[in-house]
C-alpha atoms as a PDB file:
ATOM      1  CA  UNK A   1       0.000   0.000   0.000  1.00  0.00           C
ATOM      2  CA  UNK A   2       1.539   2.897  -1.285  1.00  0.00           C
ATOM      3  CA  UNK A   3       2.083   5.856   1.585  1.00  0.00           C
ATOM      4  CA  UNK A   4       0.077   8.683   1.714  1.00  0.00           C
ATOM      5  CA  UNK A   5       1.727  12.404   1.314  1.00  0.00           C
ATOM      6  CA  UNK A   6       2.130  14.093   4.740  1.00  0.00           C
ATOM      7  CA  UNK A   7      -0.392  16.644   6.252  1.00  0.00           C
ATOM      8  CA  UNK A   8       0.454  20.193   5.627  1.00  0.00           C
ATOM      9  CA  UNK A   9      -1.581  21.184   8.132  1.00  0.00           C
ATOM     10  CA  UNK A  10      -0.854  18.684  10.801  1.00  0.00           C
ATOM     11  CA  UNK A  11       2.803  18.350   9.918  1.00  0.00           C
ATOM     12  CA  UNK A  12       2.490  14.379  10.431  1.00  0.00           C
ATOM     13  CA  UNK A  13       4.681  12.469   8.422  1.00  0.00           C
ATOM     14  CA  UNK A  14       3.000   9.202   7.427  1.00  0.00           C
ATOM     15  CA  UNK A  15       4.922   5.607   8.664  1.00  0.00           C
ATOM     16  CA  UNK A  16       7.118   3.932   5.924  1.00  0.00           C
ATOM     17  CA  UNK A  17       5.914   0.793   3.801  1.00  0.00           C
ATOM     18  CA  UNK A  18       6.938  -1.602   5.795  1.00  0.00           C
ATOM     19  CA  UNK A  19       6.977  -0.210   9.098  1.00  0.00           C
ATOM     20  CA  UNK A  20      10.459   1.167   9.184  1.00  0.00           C
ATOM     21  CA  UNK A  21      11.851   4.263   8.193  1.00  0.00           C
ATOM     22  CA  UNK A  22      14.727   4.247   5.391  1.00  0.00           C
ATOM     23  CA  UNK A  23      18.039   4.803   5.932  1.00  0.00           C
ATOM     24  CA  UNK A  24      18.538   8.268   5.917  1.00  0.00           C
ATOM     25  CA  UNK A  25      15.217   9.545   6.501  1.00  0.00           C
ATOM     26  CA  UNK A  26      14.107  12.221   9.141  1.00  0.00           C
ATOM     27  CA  UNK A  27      11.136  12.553  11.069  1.00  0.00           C
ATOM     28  CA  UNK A  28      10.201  16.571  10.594  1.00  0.00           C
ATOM     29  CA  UNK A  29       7.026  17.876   9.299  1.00  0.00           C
ATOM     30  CA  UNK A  30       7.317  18.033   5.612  1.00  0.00           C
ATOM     31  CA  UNK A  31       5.776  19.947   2.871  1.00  0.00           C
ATOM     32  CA  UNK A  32       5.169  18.062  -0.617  1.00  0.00           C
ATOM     33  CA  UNK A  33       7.954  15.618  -1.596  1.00  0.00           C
ATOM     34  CA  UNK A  34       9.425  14.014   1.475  1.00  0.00           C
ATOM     35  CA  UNK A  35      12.648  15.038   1.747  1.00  0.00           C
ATOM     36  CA  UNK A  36      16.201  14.164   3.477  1.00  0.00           C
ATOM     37  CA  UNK A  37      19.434  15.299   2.604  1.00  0.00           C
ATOM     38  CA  UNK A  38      21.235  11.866   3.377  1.00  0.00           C
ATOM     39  CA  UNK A  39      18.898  10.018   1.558  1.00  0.00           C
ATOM     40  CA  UNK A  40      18.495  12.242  -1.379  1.00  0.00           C
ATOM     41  CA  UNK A  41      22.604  12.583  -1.541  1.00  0.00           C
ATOM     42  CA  UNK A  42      22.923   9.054  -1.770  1.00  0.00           C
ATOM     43  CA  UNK A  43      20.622   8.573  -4.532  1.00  0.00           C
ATOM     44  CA  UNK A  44      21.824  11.096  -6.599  1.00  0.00           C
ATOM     45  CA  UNK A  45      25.815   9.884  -5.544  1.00  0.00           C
ATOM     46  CA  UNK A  46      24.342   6.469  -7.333  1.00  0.00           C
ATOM     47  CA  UNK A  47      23.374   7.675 -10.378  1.00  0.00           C
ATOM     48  CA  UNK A  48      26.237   9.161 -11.211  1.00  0.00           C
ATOM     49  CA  UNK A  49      28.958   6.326  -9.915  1.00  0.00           C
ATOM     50  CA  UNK A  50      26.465   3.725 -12.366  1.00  0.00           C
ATOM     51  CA  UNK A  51      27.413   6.038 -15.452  1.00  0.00           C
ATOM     52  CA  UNK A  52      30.698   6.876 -14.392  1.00  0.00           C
ATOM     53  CA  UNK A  53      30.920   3.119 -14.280  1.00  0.00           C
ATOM     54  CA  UNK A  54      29.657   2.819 -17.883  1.00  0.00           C
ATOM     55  CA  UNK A  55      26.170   2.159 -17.224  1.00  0.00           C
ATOM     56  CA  UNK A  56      23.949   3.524 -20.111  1.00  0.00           C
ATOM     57  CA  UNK A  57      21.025   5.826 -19.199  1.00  0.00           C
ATOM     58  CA  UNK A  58      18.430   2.994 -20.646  1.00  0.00           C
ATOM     59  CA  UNK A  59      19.862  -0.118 -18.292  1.00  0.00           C
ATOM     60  CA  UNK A  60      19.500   2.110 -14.943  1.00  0.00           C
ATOM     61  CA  UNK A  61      16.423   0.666 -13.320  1.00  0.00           C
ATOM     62  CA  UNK A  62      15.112   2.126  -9.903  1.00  0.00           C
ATOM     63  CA  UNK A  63      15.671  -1.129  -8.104  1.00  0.00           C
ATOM     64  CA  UNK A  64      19.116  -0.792  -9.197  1.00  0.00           C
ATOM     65  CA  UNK A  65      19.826   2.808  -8.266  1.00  0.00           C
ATOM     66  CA  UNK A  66      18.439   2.009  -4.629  1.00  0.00           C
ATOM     67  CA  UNK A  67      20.354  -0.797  -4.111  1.00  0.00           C
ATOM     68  CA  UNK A  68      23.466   1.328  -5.148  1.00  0.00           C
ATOM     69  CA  UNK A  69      22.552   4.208  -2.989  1.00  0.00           C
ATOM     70  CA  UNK A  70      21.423   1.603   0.053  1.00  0.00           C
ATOM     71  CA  UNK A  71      17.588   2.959   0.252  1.00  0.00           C
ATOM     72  CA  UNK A  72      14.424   1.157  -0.513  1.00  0.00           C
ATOM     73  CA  UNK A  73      12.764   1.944  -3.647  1.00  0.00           C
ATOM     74  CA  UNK A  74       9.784   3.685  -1.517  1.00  0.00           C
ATOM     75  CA  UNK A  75      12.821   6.821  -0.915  1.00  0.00           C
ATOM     76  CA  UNK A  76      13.240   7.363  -4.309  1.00  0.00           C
ATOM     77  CA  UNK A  77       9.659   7.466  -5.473  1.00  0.00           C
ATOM     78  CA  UNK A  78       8.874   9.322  -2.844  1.00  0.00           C
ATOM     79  CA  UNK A  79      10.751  11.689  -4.090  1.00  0.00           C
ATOM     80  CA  UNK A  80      10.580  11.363  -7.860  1.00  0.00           C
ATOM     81  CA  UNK A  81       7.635  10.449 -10.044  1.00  0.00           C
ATOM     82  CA  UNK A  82       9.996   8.159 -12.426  1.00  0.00           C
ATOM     83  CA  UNK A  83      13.459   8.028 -13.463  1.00  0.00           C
ATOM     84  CA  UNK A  84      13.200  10.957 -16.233  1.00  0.00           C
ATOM     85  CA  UNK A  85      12.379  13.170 -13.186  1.00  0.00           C
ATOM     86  CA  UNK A  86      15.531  11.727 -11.980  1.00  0.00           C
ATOM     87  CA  UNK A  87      18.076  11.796 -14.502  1.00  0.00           C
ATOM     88  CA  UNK A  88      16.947  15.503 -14.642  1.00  0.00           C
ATOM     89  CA  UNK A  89      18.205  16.222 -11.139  1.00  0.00           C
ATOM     90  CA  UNK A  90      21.326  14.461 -11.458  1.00  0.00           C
ATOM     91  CA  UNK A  91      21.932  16.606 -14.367  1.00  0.00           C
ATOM     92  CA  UNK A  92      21.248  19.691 -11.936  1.00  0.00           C
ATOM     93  CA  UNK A  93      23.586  18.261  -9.444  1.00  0.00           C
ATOM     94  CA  UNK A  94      26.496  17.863 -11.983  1.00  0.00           C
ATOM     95  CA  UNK A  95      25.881  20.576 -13.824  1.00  0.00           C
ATOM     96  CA  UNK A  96      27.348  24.125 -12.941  1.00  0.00           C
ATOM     97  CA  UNK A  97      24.958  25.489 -10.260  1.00  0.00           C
ATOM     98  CA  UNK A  98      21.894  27.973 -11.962  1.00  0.00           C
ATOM     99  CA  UNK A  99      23.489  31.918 -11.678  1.00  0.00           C
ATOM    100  CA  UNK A 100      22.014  33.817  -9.504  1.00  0.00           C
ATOM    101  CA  UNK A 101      20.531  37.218 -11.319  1.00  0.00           C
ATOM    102  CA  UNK A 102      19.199  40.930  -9.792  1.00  0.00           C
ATOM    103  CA  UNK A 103      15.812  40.102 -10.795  1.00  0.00           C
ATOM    104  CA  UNK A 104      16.033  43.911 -11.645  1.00  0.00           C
ATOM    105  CA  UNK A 105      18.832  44.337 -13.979  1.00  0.00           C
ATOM    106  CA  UNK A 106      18.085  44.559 -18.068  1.00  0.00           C
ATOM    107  CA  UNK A 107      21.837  43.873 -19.583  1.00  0.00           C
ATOM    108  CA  UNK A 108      23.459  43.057 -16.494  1.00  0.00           C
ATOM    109  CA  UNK A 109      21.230  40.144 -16.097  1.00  0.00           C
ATOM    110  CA  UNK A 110      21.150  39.150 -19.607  1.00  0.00           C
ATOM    111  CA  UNK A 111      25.236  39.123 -19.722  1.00  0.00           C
ATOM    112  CA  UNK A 112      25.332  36.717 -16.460  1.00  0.00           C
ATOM    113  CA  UNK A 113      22.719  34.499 -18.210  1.00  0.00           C
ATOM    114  CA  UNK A 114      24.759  34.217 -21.332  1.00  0.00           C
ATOM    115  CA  UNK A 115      28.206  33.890 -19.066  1.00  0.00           C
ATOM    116  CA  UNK A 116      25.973  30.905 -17.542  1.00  0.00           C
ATOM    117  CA  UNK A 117      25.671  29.138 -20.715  1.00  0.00           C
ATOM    118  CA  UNK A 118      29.310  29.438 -21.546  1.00  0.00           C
ATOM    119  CA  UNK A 119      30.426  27.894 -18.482  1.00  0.00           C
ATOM    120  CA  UNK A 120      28.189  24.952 -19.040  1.00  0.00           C
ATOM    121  CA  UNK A 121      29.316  24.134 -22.638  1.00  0.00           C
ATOM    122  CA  UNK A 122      32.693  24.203 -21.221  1.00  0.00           C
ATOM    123  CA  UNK A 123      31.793  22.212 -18.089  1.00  0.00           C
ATOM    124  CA  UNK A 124      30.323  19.691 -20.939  1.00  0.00           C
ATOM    125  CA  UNK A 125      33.366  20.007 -23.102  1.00  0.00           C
ATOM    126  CA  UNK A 126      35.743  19.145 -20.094  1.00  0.00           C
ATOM    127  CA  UNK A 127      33.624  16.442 -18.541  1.00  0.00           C
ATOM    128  CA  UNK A 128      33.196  12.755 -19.928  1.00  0.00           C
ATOM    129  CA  UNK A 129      30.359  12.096 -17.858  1.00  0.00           C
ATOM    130  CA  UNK A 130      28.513  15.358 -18.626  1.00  0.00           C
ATOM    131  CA  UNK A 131      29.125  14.687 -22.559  1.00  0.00           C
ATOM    132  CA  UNK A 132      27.773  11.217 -22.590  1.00  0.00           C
ATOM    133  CA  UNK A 133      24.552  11.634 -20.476  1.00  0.00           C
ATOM    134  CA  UNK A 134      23.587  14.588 -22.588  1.00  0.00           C
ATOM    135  CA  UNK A 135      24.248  12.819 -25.918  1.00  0.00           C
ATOM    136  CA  UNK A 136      22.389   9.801 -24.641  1.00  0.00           C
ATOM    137  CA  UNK A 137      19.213  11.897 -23.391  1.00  0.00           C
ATOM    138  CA  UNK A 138      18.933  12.654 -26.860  1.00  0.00           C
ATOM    139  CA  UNK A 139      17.733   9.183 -27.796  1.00  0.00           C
ATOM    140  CA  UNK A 140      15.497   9.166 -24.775  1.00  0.00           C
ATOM    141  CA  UNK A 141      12.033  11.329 -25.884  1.00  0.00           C
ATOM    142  CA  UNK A 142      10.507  11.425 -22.280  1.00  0.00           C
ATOM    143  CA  UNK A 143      13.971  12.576 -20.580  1.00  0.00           C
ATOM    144  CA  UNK A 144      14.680  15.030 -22.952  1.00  0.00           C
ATOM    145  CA  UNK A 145      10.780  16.664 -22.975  1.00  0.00           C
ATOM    146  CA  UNK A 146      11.242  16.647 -19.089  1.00  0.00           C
ATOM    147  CA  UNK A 147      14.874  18.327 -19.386  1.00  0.00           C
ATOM    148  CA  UNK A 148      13.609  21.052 -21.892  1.00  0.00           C
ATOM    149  CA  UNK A 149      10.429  21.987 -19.718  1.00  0.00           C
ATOM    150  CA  UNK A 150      12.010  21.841 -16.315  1.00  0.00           C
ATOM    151  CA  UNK A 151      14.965  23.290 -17.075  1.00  0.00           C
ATOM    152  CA  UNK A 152      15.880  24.676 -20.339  1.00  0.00           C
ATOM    153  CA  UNK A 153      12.434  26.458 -20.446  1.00  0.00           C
ATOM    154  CA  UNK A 154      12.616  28.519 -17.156  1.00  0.00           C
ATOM    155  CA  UNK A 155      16.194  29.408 -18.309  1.00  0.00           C
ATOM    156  CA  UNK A 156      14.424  31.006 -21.666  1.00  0.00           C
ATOM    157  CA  UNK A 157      11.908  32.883 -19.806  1.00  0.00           C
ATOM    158  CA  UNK A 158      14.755  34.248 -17.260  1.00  0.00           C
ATOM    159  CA  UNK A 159      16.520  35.784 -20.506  1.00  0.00           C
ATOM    160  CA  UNK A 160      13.590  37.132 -22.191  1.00  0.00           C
ATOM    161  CA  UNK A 161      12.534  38.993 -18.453  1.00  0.00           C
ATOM    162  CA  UNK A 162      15.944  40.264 -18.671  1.00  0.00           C
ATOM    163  CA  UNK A 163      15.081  41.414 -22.231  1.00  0.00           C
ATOM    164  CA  UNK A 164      12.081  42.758 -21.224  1.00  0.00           C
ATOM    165  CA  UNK A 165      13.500  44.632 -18.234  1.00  0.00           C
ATOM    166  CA  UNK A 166      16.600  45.831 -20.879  1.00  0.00           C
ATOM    167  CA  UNK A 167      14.212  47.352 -22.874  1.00  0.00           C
ATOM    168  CA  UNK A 168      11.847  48.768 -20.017  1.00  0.00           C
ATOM    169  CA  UNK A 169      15.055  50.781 -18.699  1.00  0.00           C
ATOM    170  CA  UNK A 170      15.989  52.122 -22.174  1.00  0.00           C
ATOM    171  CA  UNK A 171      18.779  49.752 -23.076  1.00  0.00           C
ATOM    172  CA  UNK A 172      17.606  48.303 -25.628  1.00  0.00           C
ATOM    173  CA  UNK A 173      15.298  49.492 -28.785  1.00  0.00           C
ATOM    174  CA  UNK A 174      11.393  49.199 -27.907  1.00  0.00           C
ATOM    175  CA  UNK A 175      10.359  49.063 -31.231  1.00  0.00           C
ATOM    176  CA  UNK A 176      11.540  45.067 -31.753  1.00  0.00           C
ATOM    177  CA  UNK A 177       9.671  42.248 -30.814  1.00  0.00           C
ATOM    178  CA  UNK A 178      11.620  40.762 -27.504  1.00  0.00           C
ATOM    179  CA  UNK A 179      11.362  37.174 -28.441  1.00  0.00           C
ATOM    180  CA  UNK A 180      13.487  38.179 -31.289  1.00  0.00           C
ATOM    181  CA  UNK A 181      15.751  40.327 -29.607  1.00  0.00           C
ATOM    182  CA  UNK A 182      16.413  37.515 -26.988  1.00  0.00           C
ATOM    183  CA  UNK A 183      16.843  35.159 -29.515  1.00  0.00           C
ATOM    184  CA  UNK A 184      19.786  37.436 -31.140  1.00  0.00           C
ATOM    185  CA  UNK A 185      21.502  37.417 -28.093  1.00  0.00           C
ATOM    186  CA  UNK A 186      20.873  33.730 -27.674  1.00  0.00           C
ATOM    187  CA  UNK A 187      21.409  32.366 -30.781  1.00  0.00           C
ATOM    188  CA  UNK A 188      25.600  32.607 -31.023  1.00  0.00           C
ATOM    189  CA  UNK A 189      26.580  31.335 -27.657  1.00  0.00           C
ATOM    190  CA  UNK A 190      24.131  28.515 -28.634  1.00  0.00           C
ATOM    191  CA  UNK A 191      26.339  27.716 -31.912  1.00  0.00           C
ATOM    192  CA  UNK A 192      29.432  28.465 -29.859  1.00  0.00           C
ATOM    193  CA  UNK A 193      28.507  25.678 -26.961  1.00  0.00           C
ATOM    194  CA  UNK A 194      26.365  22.965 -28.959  1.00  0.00           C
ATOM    195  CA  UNK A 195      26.893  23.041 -32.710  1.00  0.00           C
ATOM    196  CA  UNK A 196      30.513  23.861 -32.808  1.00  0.00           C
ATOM    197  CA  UNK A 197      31.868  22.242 -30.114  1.00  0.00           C
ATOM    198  CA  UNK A 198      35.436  22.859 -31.303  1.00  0.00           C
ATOM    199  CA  UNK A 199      34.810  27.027 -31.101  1.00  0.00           C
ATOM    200  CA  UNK A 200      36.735  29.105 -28.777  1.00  0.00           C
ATOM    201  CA  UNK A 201      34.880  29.871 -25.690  1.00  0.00           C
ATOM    202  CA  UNK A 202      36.754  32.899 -24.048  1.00  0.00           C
ATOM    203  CA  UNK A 203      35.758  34.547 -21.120  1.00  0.00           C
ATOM    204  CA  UNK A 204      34.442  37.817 -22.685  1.00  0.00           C
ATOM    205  CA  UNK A 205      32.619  36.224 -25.169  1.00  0.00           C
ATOM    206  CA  UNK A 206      29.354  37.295 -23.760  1.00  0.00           C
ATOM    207  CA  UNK A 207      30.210  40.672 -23.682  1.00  0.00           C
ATOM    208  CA  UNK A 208      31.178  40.925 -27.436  1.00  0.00           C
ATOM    209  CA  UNK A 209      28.043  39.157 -28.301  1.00  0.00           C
ATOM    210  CA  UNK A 210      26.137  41.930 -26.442  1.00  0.00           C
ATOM    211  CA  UNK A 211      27.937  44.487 -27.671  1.00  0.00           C
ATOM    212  CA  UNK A 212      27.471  43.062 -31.316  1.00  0.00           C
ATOM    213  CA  UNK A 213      23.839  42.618 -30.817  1.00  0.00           C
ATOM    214  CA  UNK A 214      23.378  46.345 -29.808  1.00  0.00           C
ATOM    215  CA  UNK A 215      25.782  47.867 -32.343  1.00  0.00           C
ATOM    216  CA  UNK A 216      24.439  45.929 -35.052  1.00  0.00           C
ATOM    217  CA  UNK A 217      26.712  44.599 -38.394  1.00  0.00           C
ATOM    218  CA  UNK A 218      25.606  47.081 -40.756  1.00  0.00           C
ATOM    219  CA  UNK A 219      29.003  48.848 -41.445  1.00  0.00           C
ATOM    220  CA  UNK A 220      30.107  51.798 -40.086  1.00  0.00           C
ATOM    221  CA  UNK A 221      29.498  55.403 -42.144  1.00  0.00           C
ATOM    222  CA  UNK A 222      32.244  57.342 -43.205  1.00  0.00           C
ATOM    223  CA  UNK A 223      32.769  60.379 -42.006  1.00  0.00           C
ATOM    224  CA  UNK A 224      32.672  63.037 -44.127  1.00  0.00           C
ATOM    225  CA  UNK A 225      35.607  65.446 -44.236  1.00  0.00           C
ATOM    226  CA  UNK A 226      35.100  69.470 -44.778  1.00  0.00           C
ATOM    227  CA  UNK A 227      35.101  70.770 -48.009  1.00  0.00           C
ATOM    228  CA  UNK A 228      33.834  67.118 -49.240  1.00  0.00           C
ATOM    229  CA  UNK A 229      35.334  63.917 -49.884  1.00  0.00           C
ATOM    230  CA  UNK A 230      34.571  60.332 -47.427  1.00  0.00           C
ATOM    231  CA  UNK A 231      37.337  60.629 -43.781  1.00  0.00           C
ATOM    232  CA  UNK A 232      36.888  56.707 -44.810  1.00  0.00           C
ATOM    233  CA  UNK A 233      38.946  56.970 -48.419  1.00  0.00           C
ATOM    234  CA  UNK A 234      42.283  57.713 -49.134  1.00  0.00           C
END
């Protein structure tokens, strides 16, 4: 019999199946997924020593992971509805850690967005692991839907806000649709990290792709000299 979520209101935390608690678990009131940082550590810890160990995504089953990460299979689904949900944290926990942003800041935010994405398509260039779970989610339709709206979504909608807010403080043009203008600033440091994966990725490259964006690649007039003639001919 499957155990029923705790009580928000009571703060009672159900018994485990099988009249034990699992290793790791607490006994404080909890709010929505059960939670325990043991626990939780050691599941995650088990993921990633089955890949490092060579273990495709496909062959990891949930029995499998708990036995790894010595908990019951009741402490992982309490905590995740399958293994795509899963995977997707690992990724998180691997992965370098989600920037923190103003919330208030229009180009400021946008730039440590983009710097964001460079250090993750170096973090997967450097890392084995990183490379090979992300090439094999690929092949895996319900991981990668899961990946894209948990996490690469909410990343989108942080750059267009900054976008937004960029445009709202006079920064940027506010005659462009912002979609667009996010995508601009997207779009090369997307080539840079995924489609070319031998491209430099240097540390001010988000600046110059701001800059670029903003200054625009039409080229520059000449000046024109007194008395006529172009300051640009010689």
């Amino acid at each position: 019999m499957q155990a029923q979520a705790p009580d928000e209101r009571s703060g009672e935390v159900p018994v485990p199946p099988e009249g034990a608690p699992e290793p790791g678990e607490d006994h404080e009131p909890r709010r929505g997924r059960p939670r325990s940082a043991a626990a939780e550590r050691a599941i995650l810890d088990a993921v990633v020593e089955l890949l490092e160990a060579g273990e495709p995504l496909a062959a990891l089953s949930i029995e499998r992971i708990a036995r790894t990460a010595g908990v019951g299979k009741a402490t992982i689904y309490r905590r995740w509805a399958g293994k795509e949900e899963l995977f997707v944290d690992v990724l998180r926990a691997i992965e370098p850690p989600e920037p923190e942003v103003s919330g208030t800041g229009g180009l400021r935010d946008l730039r440590v967005l983009l710097e964001s994405m460079r250090t993750r398509g170096l973090a997967q260039r450097s890392s084995v692991l990183l490379h090979n779970v992300f090439a094999q989610m690929k092949s895996h339709p319900k991981l990668w839907h899961e990946y894209q709206c948990t996490v690469i979504a909410p990343r989108r909608l942080a750059m267009v806000a900054a976008v937004r807010r960029a445009v709202e403080a006079g920064e940027l043009r506010d005659d462009t649709d912002v979609e667009l203008m996010d995508d601009l600033f997207l779009g090369p440091m997307l080539v840079r990290t995924i489609h070319r994966p031998d491209a430099p990725l240097p540390e001010d490259l988000a600046d110059r792709i701001i800059a670029l964006a903003i200054e625009g690649l039409a080229p520059r007039r000449p000046v024109a000299r007194p008395g006529g003639g172009d300051a640009g001919r010689s």
